[in-house]
Protein backbone atom coordinates (compact mmCIF):
# COMPACT_ATOMS: atom_id res chain seq x y z
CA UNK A 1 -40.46 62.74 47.29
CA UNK A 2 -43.00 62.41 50.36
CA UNK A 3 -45.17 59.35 50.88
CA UNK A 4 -47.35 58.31 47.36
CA UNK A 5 -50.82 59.14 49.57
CA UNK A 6 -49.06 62.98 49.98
CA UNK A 7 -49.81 63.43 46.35
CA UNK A 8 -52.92 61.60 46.13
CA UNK A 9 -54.72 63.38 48.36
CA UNK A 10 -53.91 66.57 46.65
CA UNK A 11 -54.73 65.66 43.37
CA UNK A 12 -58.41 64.11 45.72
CA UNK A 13 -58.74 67.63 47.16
CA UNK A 14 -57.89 69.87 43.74
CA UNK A 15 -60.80 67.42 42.14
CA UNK A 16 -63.14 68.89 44.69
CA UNK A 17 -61.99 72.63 43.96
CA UNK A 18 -62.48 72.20 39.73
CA UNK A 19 -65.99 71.43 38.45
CA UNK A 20 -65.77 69.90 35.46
CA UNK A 21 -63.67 69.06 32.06
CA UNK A 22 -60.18 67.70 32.08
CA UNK A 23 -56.81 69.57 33.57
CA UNK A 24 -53.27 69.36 31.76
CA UNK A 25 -49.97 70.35 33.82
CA UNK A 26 -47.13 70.11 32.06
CA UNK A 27 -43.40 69.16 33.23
CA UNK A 28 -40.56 71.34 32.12
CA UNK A 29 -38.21 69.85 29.65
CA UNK A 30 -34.55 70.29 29.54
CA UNK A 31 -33.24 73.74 28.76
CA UNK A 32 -29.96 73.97 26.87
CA UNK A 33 -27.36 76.25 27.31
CA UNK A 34 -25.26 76.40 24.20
CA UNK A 35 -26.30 73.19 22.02
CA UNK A 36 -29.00 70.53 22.48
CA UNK A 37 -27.17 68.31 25.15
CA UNK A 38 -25.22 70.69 27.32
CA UNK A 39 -28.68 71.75 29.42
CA UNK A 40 -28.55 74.05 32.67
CA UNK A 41 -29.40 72.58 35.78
CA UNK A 42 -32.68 70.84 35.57
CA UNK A 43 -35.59 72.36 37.40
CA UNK A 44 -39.13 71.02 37.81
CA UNK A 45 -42.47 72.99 37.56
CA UNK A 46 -43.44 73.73 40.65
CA UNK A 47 -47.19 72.98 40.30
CA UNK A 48 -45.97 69.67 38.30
CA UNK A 49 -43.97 68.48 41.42
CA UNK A 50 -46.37 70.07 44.06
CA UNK A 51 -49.23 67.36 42.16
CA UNK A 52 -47.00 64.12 41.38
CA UNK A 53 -43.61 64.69 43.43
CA UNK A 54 -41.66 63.83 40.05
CA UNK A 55 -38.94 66.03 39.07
CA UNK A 56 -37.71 64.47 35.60
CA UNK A 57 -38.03 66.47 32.51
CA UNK A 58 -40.78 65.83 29.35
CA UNK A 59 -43.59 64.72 31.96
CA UNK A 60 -47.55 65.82 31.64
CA UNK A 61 -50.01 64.90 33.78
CA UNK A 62 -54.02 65.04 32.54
CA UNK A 63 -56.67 64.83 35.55
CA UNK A 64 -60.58 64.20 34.21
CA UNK A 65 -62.98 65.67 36.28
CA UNK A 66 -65.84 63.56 35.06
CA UNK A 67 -63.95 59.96 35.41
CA UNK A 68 -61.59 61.35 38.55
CA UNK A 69 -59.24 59.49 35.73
CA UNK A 70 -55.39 60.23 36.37
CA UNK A 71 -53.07 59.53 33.52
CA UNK A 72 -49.33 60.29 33.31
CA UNK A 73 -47.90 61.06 29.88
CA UNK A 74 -44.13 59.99 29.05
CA UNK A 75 -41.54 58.55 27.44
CA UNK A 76 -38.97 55.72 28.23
CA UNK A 77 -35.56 55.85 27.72
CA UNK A 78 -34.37 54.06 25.08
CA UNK A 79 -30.63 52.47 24.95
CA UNK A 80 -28.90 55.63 23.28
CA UNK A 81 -30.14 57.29 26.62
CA UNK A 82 -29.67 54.42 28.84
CA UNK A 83 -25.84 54.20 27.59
CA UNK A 84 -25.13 57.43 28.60
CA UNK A 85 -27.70 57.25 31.74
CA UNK A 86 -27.45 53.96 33.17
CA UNK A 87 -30.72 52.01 33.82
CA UNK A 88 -33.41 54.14 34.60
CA UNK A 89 -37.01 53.48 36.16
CA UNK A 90 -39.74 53.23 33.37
CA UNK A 91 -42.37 55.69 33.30
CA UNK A 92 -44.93 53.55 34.57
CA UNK A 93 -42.26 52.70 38.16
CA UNK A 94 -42.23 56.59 38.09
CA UNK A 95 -45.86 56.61 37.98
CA UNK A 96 -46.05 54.47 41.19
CA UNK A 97 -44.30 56.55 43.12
CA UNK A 98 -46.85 59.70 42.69
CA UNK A 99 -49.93 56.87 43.17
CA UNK A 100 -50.72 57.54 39.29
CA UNK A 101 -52.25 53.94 37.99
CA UNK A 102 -51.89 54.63 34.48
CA UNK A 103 -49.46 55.68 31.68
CA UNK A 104 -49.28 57.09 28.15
CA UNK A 105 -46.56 57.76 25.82
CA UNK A 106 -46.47 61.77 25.35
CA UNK A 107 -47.27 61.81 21.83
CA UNK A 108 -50.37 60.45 23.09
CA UNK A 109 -51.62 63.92 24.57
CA UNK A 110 -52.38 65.06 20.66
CA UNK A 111 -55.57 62.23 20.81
CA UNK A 112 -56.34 63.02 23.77
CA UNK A 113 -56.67 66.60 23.46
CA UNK A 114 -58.14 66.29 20.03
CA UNK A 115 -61.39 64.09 21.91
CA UNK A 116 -61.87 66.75 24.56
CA UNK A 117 -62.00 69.37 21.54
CA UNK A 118 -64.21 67.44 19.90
CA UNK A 119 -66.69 66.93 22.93
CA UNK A 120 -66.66 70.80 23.43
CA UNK A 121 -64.62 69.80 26.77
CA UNK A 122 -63.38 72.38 29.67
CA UNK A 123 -59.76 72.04 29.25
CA UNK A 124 -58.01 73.59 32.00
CA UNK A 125 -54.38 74.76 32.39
CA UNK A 126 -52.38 76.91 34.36
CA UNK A 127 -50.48 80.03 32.37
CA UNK A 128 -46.78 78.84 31.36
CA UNK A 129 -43.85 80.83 32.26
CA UNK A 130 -41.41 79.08 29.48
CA UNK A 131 -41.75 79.17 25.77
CA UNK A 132 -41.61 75.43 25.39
CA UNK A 133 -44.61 74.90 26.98
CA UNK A 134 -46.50 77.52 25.39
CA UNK A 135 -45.35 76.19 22.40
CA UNK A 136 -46.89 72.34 23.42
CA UNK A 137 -50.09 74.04 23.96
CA UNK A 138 -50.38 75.64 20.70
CA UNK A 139 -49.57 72.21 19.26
CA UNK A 140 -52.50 70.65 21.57
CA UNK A 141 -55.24 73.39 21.72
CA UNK A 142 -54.45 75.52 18.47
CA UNK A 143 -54.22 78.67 21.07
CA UNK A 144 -51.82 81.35 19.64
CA UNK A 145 -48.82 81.70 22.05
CA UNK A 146 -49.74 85.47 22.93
CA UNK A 147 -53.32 84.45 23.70
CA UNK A 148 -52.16 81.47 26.13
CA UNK A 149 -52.49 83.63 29.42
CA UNK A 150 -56.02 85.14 28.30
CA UNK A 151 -57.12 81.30 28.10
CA UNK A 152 -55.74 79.50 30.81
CA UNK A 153 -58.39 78.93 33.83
CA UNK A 154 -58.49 81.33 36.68
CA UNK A 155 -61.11 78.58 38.05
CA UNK A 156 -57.81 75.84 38.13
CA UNK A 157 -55.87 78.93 39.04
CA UNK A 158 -57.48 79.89 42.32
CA UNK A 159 -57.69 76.04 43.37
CA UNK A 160 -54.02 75.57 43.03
CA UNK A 161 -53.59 78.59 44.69
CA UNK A 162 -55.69 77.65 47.84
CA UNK A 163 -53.89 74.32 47.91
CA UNK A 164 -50.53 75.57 47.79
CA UNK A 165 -51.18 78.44 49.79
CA UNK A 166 -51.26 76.14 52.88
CA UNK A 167 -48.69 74.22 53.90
CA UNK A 168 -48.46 70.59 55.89
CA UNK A 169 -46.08 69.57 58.42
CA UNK A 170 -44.01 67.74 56.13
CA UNK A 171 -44.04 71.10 54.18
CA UNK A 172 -43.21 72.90 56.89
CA UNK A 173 -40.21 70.34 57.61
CA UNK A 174 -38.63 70.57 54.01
CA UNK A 175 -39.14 74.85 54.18
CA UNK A 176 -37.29 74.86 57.43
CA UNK A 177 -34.58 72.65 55.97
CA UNK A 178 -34.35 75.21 53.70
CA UNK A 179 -34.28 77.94 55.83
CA UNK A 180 -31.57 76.34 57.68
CA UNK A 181 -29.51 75.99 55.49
CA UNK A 182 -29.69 79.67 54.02
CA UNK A 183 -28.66 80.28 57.35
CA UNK A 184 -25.61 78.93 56.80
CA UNK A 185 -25.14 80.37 53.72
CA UNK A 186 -25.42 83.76 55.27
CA UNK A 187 -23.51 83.14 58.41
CA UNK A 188 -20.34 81.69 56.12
CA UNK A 189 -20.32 84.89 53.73
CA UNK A 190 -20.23 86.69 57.12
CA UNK A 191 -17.37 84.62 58.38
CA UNK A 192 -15.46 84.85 54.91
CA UNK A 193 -15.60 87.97 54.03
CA UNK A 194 -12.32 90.29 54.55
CA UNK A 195 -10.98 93.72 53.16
CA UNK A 196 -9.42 92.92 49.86
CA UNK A 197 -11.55 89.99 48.64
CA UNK A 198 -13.87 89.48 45.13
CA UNK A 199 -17.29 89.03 45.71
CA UNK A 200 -16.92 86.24 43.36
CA UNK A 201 -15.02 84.30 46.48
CA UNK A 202 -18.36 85.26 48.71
CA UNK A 203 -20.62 83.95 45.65
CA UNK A 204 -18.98 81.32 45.62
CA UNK A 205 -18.73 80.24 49.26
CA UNK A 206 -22.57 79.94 49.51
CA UNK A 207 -23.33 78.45 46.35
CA UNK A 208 -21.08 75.41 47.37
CA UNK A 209 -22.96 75.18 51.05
CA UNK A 210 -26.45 75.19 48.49
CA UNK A 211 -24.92 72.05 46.51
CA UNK A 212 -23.05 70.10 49.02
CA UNK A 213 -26.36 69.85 50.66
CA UNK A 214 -27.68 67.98 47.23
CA UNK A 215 -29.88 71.38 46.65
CA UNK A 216 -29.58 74.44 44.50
CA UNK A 217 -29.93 77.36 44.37
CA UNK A 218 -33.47 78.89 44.86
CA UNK A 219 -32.31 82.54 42.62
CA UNK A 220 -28.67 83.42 41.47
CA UNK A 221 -26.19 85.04 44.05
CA UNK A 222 -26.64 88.91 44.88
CA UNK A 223 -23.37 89.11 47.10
CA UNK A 224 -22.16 92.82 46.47
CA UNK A 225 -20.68 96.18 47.75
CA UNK A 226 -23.62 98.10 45.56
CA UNK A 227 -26.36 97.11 47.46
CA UNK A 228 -28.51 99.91 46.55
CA UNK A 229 -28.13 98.46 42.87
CA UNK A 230 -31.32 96.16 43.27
CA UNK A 231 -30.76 92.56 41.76
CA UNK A 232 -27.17 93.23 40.88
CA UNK A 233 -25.79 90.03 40.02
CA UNK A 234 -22.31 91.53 38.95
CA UNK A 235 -19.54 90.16 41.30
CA UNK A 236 -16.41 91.72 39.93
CA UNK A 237 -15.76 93.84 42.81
CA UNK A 238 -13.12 93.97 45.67
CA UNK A 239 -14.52 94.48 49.06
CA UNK A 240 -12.54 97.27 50.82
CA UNK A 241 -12.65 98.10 54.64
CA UNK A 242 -15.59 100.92 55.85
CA UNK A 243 -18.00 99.58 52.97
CA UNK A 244 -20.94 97.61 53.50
CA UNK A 245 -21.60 93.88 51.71
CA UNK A 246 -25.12 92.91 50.66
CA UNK A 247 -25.52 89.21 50.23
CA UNK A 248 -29.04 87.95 49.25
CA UNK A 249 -29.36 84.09 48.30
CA UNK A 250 -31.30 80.82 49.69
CA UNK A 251 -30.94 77.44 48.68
CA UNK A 252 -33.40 74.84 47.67
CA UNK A 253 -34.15 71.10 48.94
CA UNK A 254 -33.83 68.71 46.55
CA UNK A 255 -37.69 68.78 46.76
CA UNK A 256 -37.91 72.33 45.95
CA UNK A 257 -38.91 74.06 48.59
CA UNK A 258 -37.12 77.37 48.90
CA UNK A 259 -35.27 79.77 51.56
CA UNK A 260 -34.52 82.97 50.44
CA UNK A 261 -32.84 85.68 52.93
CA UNK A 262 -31.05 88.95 52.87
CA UNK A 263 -28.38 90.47 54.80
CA UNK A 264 -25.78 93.22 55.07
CA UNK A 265 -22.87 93.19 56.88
CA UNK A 266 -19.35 95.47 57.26
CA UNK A 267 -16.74 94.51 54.87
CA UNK A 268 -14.65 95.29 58.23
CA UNK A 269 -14.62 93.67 61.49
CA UNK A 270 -16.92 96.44 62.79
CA UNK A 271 -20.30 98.77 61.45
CA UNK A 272 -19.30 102.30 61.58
CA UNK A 273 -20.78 104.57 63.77
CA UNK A 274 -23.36 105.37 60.95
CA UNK A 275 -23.92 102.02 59.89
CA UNK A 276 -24.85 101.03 63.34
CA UNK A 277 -27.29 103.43 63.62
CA UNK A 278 -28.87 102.67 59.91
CA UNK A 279 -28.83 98.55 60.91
CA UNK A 280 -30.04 99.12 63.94
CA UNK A 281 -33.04 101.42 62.74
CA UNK A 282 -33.52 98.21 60.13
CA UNK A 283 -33.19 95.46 62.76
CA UNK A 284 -35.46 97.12 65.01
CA UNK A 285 -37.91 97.30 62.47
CA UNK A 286 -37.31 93.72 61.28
CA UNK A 287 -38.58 92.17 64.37
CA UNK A 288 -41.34 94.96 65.40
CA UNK A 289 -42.89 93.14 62.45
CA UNK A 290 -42.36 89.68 63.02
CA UNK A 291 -43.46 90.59 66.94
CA UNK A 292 -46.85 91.02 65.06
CA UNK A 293 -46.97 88.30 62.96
CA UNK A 294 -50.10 86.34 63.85
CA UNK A 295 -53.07 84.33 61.92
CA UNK A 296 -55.63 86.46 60.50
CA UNK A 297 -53.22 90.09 60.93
């Protein structure tokens, strides 16, 4: 997480940006793969963790607009958890850490959303991506899940947008991280690679430079000899000498900031004659455009 006052002062500025009523983000939960407890790898809205910096699952956050009230929703772990956990911090210590004053258990949302119905309230949300939470807000507002995108707010929308769309130093600092180490995810498949091999064993390479890091993955592997197959996420293949190997993948900070990069490279030691020509046309292209890349182009 940054510094506590990081996420203060965006939840301060959004205030500014929303008029009136009370906004709900939601947290992911957990997302199983093949029964209730064997989940994938746990990944944190990124509007959730752009506003509080938490990235633990079964979190919602409410701002009111009238009160500037901040309240955290949650659950602690109880021992059942905590035996197969180890201690963890209570939702309130989590709370802290985002600069968030005050807690509620998440079954407490239903009142709370109930009131604001009641008092005709602007209730503002942003439109979900995953079932679950389209789901909780059915539960909350009584909104059909194929009307949730027609309702959410394009007034808390455009706000988040022209928050996020900005980025700090310390931002900066974590996307470079990122960046960097993409680059090394590249730069290894480059090094690896040799006539003969899977592109499983090139997959796999870079995925293990995303996680030794303590990251992830920002999007699964592309690392393949059919690069004009667009998001082919098939590695079954063995690279043979004279083809060309398309490897697109990034890696994510533990924070969640992203790199994401693409290149293509000869399965040999060398480009053919015609590949040298095609990369070069690309590469010369690549950085006419970042030669222009300026505020306000």
């Amino acid at each position: 997480m940054f510094r506590k006052e990081t996420y203060i002062q965006r939840r301060n500025e959004l205030k500014t940006k929303v008029q009136k009523g009370i906004i709900l983000f939601f947290g992911n939960s957990e997302s199983s793969m093949n029964y209730a407890d064997n989940t994938y790898h746990f990944r944190q809205d990124s509007t959730f963790l752009y506003y509080t910096g938490l990235s633990q699952p079964d979190l919602a956050l409410t701002i009111d607009l009238e009160t500037g009230e901040e309240v955290l929703y949650g659950d602690n772990f109880g021992i059942d958890s905590i035996v197969w956990m180890g201690t963890q911090p209570s939702i309130a210590e989590r709370a802290a850490l985002a600069g968030i004053s005050k807690t509620n258990a998440f079954s407490e949302l239903s009142q709370t959303f109930l009131m604001a119905k009641k008092q005709n309230r602007t209730i503002h949300f942003i439109p979900p991506y995953r079932g679950e939470t389209r789901i909780q807000l059915f539960e909350l507002l009584g909104i059909h899940p194929s009307e949730i995108g027609k309702n959410a707010s394009v007034e808390l929308i455009k706000a988040v947008a022209s928050q996020r769309n900005y980025k700090t130093n310390e931002e900066i600092a974590e996307i470079e991280k990122a960046a960097n180490l993409t680059t090394d995810m590249h730069v290894a498949g480059m090094r690896l690679l040799k006539p003969g091999m899977n592109e499983a064993q090139i997959a796999a390479e870079v995925t293990k430079i995303a996680l030794a890091a303590n990251g992830n993955l920002s999007f699964p592997v592309i690392a393949t000899i059919n690069g004009q197959t667009l998001h082919n996420h098939f590695h079954g293949n063995i690279a043979q000498s004279g083809q060309l190997f398309l490897l697109d993948c990034g890696a994510e900070t533990e924070m969640g900031y992203a790199g994401d990069m693409s290149s293509t490279f000869p399965v040999g030691a060398k480009f053919t004659s015609e590949q040298r020509v095609i990369y070069e046309i690309a590469l010369a292209s690549h950085q006419k455009a970042v030669s222009m890349l300026k505020p306000g182009i």
